[in-house]
Protein backbone atom coordinates (compact mmCIF):
# COMPACT_ATOMS: atom_id res chain seq x y z
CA UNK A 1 -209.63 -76.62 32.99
CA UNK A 2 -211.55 -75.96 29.55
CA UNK A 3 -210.46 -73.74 26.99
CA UNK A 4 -212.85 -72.56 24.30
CA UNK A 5 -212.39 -71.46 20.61
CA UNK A 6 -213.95 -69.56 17.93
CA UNK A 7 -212.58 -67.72 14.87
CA UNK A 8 -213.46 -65.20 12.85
CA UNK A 9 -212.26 -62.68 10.13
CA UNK A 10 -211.79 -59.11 11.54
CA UNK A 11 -210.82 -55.74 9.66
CA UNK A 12 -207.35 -54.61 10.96
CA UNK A 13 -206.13 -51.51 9.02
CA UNK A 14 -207.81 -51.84 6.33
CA UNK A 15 -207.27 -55.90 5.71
CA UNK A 16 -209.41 -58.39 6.86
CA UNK A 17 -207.12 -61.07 9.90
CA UNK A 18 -208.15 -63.99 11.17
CA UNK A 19 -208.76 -63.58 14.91
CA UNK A 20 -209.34 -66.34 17.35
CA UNK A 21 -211.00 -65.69 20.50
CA UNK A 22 -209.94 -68.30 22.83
CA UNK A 23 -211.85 -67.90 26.04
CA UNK A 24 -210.04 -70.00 29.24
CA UNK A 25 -210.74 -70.74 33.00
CA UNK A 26 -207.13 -70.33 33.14
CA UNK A 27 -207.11 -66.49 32.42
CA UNK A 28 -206.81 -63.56 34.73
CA UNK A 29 -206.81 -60.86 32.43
CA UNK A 30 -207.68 -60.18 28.19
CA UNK A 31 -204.02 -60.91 26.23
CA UNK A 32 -203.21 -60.87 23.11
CA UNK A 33 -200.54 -62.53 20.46
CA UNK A 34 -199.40 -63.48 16.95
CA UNK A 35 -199.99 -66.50 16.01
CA UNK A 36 -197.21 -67.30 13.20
CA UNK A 37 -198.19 -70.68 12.40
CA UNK A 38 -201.77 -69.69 11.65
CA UNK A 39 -200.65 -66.09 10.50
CA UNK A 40 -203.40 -64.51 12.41
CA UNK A 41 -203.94 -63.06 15.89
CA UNK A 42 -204.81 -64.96 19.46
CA UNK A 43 -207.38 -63.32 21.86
CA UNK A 44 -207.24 -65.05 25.36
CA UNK A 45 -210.45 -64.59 27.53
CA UNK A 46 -211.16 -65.50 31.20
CA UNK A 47 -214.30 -67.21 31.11
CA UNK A 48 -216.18 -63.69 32.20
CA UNK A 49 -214.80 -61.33 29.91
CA UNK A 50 -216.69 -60.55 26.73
CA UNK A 51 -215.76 -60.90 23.07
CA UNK A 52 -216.18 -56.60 23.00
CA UNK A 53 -213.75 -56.34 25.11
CA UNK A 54 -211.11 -58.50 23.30
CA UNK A 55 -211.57 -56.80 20.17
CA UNK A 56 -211.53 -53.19 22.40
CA UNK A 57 -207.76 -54.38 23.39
CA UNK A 58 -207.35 -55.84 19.64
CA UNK A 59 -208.09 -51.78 18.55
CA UNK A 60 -205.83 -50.43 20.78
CA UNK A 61 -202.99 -52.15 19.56
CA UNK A 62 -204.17 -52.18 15.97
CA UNK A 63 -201.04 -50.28 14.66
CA UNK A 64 -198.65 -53.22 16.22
CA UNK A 65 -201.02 -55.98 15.35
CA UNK A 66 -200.95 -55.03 11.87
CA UNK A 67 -197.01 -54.41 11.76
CA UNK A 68 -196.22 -57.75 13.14
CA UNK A 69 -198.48 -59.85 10.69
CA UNK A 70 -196.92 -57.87 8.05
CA UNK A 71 -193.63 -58.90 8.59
CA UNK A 72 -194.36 -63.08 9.03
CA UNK A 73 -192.39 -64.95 6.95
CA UNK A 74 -194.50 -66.32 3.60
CA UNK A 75 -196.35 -69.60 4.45
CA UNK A 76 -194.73 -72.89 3.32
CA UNK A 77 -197.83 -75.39 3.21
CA UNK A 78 -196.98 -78.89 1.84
CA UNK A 79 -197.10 -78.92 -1.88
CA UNK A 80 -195.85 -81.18 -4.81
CA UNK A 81 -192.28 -79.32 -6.08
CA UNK A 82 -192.42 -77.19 -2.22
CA UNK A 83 -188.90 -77.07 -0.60
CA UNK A 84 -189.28 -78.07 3.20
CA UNK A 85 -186.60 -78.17 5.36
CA UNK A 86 -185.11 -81.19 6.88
CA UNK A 87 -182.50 -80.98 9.10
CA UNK A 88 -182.10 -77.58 8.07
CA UNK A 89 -181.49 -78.72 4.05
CA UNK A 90 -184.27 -78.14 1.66
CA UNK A 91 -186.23 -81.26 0.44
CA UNK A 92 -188.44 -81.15 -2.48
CA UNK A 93 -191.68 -82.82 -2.09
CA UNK A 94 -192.22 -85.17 -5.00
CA UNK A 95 -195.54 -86.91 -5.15
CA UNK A 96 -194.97 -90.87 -5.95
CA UNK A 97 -199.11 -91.51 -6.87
CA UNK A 98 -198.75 -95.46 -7.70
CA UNK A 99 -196.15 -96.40 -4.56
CA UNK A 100 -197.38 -97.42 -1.53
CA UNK A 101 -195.63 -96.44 2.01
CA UNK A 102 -197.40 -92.89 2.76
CA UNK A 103 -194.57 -90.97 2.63
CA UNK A 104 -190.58 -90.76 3.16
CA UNK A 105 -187.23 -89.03 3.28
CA UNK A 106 -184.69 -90.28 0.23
CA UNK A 107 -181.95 -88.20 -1.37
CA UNK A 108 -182.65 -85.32 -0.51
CA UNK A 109 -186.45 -85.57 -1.30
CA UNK A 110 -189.75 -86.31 0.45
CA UNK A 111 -191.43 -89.22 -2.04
CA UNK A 112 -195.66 -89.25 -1.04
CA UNK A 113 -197.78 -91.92 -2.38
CA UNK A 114 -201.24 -91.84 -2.81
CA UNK A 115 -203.75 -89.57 -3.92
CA UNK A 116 -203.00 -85.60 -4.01
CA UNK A 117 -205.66 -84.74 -1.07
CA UNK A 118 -203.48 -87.05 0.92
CA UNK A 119 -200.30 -85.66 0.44
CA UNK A 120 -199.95 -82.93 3.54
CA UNK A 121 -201.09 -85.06 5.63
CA UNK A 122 -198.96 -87.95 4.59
CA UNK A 123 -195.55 -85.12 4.99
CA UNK A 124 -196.57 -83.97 7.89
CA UNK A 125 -196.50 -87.31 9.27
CA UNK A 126 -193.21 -88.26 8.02
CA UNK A 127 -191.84 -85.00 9.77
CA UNK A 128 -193.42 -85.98 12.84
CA UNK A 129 -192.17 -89.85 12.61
CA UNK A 130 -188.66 -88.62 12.22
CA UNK A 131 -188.87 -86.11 15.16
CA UNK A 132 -190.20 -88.61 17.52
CA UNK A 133 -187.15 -90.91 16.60
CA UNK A 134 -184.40 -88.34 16.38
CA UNK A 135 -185.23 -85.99 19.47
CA UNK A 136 -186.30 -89.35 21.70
CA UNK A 137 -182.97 -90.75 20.72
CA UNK A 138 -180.86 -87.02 21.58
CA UNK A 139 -182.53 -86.73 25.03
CA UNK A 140 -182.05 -90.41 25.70
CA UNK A 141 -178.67 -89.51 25.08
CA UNK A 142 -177.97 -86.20 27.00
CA UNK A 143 -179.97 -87.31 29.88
CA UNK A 144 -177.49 -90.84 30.10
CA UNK A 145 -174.15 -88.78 30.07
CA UNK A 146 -176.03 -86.25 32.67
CA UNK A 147 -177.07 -89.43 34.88
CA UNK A 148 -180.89 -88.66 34.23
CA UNK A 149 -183.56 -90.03 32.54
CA UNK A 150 -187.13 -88.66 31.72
CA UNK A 151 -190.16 -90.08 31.79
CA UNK A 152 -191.26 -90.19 28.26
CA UNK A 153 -191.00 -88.13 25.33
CA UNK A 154 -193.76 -86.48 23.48
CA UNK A 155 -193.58 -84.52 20.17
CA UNK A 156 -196.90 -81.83 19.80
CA UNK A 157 -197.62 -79.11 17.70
CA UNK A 158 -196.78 -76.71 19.83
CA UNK A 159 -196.88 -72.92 18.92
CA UNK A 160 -195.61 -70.90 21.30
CA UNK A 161 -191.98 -72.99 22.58
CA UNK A 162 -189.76 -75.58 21.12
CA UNK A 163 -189.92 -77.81 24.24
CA UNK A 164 -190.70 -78.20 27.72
CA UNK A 165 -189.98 -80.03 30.60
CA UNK A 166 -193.24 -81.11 32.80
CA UNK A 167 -192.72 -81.81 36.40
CA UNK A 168 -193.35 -85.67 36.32
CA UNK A 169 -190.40 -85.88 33.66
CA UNK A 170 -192.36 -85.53 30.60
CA UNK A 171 -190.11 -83.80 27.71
CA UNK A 172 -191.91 -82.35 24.68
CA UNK A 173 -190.37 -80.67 21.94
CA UNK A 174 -192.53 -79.14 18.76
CA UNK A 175 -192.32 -81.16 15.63
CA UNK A 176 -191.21 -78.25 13.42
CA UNK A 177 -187.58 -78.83 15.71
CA UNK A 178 -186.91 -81.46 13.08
CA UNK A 179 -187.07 -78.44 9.98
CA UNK A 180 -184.24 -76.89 12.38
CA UNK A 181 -180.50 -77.42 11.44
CA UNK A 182 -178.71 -79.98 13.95
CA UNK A 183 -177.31 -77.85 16.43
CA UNK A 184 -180.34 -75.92 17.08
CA UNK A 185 -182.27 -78.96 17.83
CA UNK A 186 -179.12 -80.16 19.92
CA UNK A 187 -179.57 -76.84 21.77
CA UNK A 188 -183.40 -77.26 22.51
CA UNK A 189 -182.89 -81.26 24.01
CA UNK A 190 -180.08 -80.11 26.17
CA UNK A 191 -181.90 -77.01 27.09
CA UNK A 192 -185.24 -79.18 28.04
CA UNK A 193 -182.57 -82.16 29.97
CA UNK A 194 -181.18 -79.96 32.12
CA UNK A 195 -184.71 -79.29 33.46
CA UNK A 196 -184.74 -82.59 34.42
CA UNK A 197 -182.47 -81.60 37.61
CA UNK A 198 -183.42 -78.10 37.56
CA UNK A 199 -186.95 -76.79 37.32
CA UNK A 200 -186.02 -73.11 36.63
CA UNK A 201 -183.46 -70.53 34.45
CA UNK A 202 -180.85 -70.25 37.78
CA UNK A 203 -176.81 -70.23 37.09
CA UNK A 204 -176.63 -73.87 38.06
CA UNK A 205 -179.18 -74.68 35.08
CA UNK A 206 -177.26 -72.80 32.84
CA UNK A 207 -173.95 -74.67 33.67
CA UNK A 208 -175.51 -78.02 33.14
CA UNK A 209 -177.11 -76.87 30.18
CA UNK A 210 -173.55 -75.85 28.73
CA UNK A 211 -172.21 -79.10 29.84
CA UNK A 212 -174.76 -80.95 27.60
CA UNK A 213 -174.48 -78.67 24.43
CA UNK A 214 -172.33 -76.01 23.19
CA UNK A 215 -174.76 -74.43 21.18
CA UNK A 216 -176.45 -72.09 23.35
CA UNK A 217 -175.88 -68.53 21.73
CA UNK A 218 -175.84 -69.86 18.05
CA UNK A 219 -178.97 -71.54 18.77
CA UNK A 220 -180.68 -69.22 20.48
CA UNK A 221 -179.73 -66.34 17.91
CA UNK A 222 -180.96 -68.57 15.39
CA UNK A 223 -184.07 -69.50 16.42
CA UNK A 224 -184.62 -65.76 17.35
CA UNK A 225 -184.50 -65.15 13.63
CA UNK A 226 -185.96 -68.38 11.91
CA UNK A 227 -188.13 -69.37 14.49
CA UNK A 228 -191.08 -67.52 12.91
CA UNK A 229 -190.52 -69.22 9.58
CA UNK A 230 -190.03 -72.68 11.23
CA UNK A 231 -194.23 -72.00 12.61
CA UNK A 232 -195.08 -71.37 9.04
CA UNK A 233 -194.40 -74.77 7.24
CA UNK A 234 -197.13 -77.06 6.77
């Protein structure tokens, strides 16, 4: 089913937003959300519903719209001397301009080559590399000791969860996971694993999900209160 997308900057108490209207077969009804990643606000559409009528919803919840981008964590875009978190440790970026290799993780510090309009590509790309390896390698892992195994793994850029579990097999966890101390990323593969064997949130998914990692509560509470931040790097 197609999804459509256009942006545009709209007053919202006083400050101009950026508001994307993102019109999709999928919809039933207008909806509305932060986007903390972009730092800017989500319209959904069905495909007959028209742009008034978002931005009619939009006013009526002006007051909350403009409370909640108000209180998003600062953005953290990839700059030379930034501090991104790896792992949940800060790692300065540090621009290497004559090396070759795009870019890597050493002592503590993410070393780009190249020019400087490469650069956030180049660490985003590293942070990506390095999720693919370590998540792939933690689900391989819970899914052994739980006699499972999924189909593949995919790492997206994701917005709205930290990982999913697709009915063929497929897990997918967002890239940002990596940014995330260890045992909140633990947390998220078991959590995804133990969809392998059970497609829902019953008590039997719960005790296979505590089997596989004991971080459920301290993960959860921490991602309740970092998540946000974790959509705003890069």
């Amino acid at each position: 089913m197609s999804t459509q997308i256009t942006t545009e900057l709209v007053p919202i108490q006083g400050a101009l937003a950026q508001v994307a209207f993102r019109r999709s077969a999928r919809a039933r009804k207008i909806s509305l959300r932060i986007d903390p990643a972009q730092g800017g606000v989500v319209i959904t559409l069905p495909m007959r519903a028209s742009r008034r009528a978002g931005l009619a919803l939009l006013q009526t919840h002006e007051a909350w719209v403009a409370e909640r981008l108000a209180s998003l964590p600062s953005a953290l875009p990839f700059l030379p001397g930034a501090a991104v978190p790896v792992r949940g440790v800060p790692h300065e970026i540090c621009p290497v301009p004559a090396g070759r290799g795009g870019a890597w993780i050493e002592a503590q510090r993410i070393l780009v080559t190249g020019q400087p309009e490469f650069l956030g590509r180049r660490v985003a790309d590293c942070l990506k590399r390095l999720a693919r390896q370590e998540l792939t390698a933690q689900a391989a892992a819970k899914a052994k000791l739980a006699g499972l195994s999924p189909k593949c793994v995919r790492i997206k850029d994701t917005r709205t969860r930290w990982g999913s579990c697709a009915p063929d097999g497929t897990l997918a966890f967002c890239w940002r996971l990596i940014c995330a101390p260890d045992f909140v990323q633990d947390y998220v593969v078991g959590h995804e694993v133990a969809h392998l064997r059970h497609m829902n949130h019953g008590r039997h998914f719960w005790a296979l999900t505590d089997e596989l990692t004991p971080h459920r509560t301290a993960a959860s509470a921490w991602l309740e209160r970092n998540g946000p931040a974790l959509l705003r790097i890069g």
